[in-house]
PDB file of N, CA and C in Angstrom:
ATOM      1  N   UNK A   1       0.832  -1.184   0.000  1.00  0.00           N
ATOM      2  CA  UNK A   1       0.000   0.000   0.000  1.00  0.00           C
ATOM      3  C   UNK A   1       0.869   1.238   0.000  1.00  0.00           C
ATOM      4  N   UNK A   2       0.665   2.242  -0.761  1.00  0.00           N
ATOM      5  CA  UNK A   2       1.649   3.309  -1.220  1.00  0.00           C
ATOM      6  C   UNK A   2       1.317   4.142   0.074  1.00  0.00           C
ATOM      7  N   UNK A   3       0.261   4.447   0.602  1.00  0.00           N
ATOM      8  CA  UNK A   3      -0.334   4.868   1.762  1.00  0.00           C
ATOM      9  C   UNK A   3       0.532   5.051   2.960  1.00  0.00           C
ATOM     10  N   UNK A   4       1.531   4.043   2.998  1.00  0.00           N
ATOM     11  CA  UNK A   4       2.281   3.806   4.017  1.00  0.00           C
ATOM     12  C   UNK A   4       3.936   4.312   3.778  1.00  0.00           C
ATOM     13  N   UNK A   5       3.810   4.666   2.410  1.00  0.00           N
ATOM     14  CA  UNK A   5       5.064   4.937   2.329  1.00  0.00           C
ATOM     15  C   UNK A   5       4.706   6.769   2.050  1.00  0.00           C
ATOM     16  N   UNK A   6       3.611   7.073   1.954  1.00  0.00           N
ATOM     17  CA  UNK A   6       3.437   8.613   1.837  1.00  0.00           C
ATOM     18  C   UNK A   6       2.842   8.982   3.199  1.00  0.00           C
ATOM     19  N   UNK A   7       2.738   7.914   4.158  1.00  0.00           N
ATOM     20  CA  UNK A   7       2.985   8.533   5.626  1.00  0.00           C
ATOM     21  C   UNK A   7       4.276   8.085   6.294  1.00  0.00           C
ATOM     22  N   UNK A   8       5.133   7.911   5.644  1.00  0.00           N
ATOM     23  CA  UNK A   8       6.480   7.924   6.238  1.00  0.00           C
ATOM     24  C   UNK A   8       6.791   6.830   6.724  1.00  0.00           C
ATOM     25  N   UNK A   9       5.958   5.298   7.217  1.00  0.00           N
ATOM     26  CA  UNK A   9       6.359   4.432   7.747  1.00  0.00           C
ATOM     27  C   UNK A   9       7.025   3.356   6.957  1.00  0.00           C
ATOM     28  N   UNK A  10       7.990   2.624   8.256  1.00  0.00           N
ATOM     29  CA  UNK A  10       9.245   1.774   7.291  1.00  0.00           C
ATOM     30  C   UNK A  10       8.309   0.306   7.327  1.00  0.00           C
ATOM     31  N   UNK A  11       8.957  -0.632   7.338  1.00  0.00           N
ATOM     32  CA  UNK A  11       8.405  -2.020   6.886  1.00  0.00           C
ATOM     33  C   UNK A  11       8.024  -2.196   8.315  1.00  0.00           C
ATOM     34  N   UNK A  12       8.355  -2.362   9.465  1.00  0.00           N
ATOM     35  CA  UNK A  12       8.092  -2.717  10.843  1.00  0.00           C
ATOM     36  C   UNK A  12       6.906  -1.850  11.192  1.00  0.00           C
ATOM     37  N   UNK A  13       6.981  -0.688  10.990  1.00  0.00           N
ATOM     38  CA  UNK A  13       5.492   0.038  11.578  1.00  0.00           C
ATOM     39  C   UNK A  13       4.285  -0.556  10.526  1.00  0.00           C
ATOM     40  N   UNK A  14       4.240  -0.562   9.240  1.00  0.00           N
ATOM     41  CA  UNK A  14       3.251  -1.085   8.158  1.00  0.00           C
ATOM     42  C   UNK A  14       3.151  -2.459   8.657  1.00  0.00           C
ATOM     43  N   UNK A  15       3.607  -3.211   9.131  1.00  0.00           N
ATOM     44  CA  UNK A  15       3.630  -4.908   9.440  1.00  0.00           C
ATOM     45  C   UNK A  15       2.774  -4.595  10.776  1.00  0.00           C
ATOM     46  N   UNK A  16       2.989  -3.857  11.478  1.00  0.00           N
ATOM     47  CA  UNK A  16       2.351  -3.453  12.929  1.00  0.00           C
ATOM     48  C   UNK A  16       0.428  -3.759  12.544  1.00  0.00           C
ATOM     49  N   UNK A  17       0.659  -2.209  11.895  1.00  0.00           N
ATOM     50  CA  UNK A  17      -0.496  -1.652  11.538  1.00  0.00           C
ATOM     51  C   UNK A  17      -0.987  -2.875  10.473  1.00  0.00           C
ATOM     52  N   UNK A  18      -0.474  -3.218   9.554  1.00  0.00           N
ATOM     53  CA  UNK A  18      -1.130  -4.141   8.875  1.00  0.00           C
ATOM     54  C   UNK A  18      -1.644  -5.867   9.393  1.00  0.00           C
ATOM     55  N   UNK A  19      -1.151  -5.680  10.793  1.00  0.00           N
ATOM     56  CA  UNK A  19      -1.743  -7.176  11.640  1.00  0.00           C
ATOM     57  C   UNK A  19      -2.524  -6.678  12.234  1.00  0.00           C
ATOM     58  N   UNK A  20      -2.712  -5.515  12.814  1.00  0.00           N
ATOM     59  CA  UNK A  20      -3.647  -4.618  13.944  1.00  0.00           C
ATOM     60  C   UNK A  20      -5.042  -4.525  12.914  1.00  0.00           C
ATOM     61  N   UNK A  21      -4.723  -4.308  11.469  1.00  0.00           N
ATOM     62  CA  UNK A  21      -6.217  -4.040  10.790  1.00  0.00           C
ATOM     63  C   UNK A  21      -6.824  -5.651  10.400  1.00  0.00           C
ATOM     64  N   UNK A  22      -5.923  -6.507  10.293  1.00  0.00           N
ATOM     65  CA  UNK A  22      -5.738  -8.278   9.997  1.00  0.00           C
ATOM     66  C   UNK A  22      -7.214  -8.332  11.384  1.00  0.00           C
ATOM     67  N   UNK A  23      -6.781  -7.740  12.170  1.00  0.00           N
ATOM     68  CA  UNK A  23      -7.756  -8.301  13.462  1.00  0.00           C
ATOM     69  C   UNK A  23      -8.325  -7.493  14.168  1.00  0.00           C
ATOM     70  N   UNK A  24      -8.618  -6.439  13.306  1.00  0.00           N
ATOM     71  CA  UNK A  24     -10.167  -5.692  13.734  1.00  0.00           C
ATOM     72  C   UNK A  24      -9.652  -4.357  13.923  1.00  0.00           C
ATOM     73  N   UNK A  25      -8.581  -3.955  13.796  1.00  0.00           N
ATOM     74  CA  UNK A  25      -8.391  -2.584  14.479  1.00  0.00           C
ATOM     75  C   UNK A  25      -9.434  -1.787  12.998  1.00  0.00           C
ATOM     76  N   UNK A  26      -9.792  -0.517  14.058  1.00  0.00           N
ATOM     77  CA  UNK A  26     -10.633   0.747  13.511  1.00  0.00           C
ATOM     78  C   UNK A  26      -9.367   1.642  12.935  1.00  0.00           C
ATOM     79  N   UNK A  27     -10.011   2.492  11.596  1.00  0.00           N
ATOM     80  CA  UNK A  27      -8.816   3.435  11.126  1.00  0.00           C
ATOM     81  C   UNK A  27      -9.609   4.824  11.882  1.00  0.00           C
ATOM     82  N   UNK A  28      -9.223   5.243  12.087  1.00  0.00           N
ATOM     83  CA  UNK A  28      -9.911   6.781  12.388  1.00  0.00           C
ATOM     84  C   UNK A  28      -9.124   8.225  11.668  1.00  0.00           C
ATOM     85  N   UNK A  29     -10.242   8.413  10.668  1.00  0.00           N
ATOM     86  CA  UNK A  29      -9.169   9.818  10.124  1.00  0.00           C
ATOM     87  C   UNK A  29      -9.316  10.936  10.469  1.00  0.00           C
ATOM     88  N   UNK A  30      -8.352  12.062  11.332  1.00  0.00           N
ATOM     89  CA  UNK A  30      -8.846  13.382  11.574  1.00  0.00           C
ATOM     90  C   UNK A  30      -8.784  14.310  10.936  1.00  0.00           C
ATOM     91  N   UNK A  31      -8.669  14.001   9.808  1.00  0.00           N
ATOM     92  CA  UNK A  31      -8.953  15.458   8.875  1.00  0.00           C
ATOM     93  C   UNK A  31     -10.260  15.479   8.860  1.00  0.00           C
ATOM     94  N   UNK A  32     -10.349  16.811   7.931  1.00  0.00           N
ATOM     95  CA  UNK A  32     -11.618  17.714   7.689  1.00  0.00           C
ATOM     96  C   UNK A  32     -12.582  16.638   6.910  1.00  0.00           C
ATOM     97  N   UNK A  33     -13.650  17.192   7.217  1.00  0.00           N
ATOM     98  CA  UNK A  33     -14.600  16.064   6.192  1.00  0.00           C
ATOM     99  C   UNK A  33     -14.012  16.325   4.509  1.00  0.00           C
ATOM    100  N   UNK A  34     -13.929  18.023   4.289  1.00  0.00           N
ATOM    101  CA  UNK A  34     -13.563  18.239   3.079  1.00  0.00           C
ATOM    102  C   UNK A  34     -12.105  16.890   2.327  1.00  0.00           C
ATOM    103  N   UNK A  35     -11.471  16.644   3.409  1.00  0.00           N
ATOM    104  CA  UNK A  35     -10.253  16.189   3.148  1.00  0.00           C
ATOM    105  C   UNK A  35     -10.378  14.717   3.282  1.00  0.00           C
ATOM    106  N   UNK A  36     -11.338  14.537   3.612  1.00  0.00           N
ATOM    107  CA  UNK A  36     -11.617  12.825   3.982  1.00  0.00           C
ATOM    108  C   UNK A  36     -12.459  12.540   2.943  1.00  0.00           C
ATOM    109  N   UNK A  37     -13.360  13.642   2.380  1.00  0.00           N
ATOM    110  CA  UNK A  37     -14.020  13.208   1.236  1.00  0.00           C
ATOM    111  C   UNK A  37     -13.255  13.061  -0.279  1.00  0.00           C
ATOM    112  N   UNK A  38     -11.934  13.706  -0.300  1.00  0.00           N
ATOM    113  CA  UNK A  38     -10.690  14.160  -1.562  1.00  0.00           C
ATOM    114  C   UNK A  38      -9.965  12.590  -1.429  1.00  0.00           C
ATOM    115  N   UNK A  39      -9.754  12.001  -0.389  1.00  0.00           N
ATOM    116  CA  UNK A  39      -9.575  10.786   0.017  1.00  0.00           C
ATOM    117  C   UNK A  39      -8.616  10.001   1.484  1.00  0.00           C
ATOM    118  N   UNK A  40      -8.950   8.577   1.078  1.00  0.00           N
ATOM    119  CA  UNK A  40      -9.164   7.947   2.628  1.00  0.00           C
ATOM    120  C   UNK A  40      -8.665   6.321   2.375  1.00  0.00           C
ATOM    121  N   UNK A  41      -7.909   6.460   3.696  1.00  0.00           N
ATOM    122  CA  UNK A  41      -7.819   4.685   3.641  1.00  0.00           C
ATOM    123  C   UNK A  41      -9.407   4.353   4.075  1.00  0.00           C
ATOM    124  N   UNK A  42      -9.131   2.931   2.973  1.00  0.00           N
ATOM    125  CA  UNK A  42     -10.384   2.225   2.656  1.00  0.00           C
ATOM    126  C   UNK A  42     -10.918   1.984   4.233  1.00  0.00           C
ATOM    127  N   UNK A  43     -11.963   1.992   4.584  1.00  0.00           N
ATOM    128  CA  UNK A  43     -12.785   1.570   5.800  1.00  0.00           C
ATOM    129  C   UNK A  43     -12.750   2.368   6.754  1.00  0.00           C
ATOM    130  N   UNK A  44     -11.892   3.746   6.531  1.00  0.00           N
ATOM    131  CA  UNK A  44     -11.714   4.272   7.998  1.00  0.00           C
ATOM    132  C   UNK A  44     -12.927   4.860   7.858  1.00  0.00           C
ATOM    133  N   UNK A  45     -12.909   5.976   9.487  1.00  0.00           N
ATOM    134  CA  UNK A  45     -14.170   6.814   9.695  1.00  0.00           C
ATOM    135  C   UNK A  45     -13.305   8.126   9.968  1.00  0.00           C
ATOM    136  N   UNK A  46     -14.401   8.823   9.329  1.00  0.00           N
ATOM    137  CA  UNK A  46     -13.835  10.436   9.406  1.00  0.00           C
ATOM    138  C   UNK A  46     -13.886  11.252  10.758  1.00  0.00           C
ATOM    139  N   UNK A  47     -13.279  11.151  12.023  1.00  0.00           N
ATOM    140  CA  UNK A  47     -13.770  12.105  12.899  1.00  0.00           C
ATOM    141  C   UNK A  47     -12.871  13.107  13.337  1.00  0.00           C
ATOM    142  N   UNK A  48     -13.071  14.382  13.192  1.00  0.00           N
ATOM    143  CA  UNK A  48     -12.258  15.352  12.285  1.00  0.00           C
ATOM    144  C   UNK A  48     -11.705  16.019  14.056  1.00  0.00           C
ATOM    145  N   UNK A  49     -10.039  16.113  14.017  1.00  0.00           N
ATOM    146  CA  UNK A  49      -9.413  16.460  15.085  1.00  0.00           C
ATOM    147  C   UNK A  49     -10.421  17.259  16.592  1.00  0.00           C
ATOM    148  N   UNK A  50     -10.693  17.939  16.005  1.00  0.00           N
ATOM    149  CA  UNK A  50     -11.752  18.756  16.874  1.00  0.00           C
ATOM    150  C   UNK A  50     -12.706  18.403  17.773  1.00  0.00           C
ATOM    151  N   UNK A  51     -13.034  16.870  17.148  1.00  0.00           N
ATOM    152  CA  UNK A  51     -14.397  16.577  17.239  1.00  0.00           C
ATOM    153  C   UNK A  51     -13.959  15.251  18.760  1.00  0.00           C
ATOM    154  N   UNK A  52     -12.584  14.725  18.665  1.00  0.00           N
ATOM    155  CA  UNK A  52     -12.329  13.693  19.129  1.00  0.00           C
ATOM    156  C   UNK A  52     -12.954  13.414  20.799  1.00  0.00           C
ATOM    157  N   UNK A  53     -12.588  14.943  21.307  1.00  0.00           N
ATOM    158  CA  UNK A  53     -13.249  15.075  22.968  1.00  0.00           C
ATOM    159  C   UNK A  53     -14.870  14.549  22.785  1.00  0.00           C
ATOM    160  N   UNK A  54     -15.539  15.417  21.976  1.00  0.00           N
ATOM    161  CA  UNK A  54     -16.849  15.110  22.316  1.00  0.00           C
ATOM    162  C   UNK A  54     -17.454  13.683  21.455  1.00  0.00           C
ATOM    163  N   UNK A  55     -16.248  12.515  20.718  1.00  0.00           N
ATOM    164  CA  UNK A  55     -17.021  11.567  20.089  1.00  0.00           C
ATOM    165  C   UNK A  55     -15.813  10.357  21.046  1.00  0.00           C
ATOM    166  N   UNK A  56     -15.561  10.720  22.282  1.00  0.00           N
ATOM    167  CA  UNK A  56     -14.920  10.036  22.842  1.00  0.00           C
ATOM    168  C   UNK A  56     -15.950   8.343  23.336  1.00  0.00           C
ATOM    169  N   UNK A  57     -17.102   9.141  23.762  1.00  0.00           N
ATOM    170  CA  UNK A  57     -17.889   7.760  23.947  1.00  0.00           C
ATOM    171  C   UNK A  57     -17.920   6.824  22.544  1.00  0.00           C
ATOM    172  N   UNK A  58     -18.177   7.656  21.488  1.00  0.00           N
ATOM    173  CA  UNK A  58     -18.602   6.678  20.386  1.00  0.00           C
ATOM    174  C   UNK A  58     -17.354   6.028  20.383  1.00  0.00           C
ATOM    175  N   UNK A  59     -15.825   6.425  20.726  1.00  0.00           N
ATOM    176  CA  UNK A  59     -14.574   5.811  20.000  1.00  0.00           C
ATOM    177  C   UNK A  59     -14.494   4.721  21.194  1.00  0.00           C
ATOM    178  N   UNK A  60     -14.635   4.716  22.584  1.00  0.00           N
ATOM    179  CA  UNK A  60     -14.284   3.495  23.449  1.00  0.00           C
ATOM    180  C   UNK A  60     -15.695   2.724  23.454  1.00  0.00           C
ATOM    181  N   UNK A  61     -16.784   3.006  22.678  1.00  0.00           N
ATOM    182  CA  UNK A  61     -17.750   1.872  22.163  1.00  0.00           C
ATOM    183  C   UNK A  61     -17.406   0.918  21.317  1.00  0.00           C
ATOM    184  N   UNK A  62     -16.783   1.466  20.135  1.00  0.00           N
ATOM    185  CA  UNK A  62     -15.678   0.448  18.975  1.00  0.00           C
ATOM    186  C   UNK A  62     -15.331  -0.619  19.742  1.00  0.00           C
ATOM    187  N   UNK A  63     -14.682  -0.636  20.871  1.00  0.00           N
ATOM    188  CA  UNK A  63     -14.052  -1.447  21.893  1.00  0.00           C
ATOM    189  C   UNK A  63     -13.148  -2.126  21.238  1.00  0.00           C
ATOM    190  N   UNK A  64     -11.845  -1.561  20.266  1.00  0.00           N
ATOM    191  CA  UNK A  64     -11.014  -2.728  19.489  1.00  0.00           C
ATOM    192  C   UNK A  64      -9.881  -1.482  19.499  1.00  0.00           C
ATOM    193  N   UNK A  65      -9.169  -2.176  18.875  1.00  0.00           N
ATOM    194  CA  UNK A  65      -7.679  -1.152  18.565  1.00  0.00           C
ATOM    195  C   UNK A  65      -8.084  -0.244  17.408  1.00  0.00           C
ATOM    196  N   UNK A  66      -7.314   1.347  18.097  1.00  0.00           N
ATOM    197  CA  UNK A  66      -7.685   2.432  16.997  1.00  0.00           C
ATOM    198  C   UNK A  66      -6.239   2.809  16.416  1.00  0.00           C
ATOM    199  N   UNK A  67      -6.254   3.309  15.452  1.00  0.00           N
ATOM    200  CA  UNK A  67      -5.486   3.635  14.707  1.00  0.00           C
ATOM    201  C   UNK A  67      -5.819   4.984  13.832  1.00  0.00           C
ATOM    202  N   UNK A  68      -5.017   5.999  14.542  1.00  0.00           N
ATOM    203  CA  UNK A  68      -5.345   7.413  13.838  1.00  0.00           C
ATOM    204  C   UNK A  68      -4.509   7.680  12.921  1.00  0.00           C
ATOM    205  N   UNK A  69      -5.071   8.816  12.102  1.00  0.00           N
ATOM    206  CA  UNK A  69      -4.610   8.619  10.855  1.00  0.00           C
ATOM    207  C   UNK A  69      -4.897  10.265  10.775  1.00  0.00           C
TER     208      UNK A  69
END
């Protein structure tokens, strides 16, 4: 995934993240909706930096490993 190499990570962090999504982890993206709609790793959810305090219940409902983005 090119994704991983245009966020800077080497083979050990992508192997991380790529067993963490293997078994359920959530992507969570904090950009702007504008910027999440221009584009997005496949499956994540958009909840835009700002927003994280007040969608804190919805994120420890997920109840799985998050992964921000």
């Amino acid at each position: 995934m090119k994704i991983f190499e245009w966020l800077g990570f080497g083979k050990k962090k992508k192997q991380k993240i790529m067993h963490a999504l293997a078994h359920g982890a959530v992507v969570i993206d904090v950009r702007s909706a504008n910027e999440f709609d221009n584009g997005h790793f496949p499956g994540s959810k958009n909840i835009p930096l700002q927003r994280i305090v007040s969608q804190s219940d919805r994120i420890k409902a997920m109840d799985k490993t998050i992964i921000f983005l």
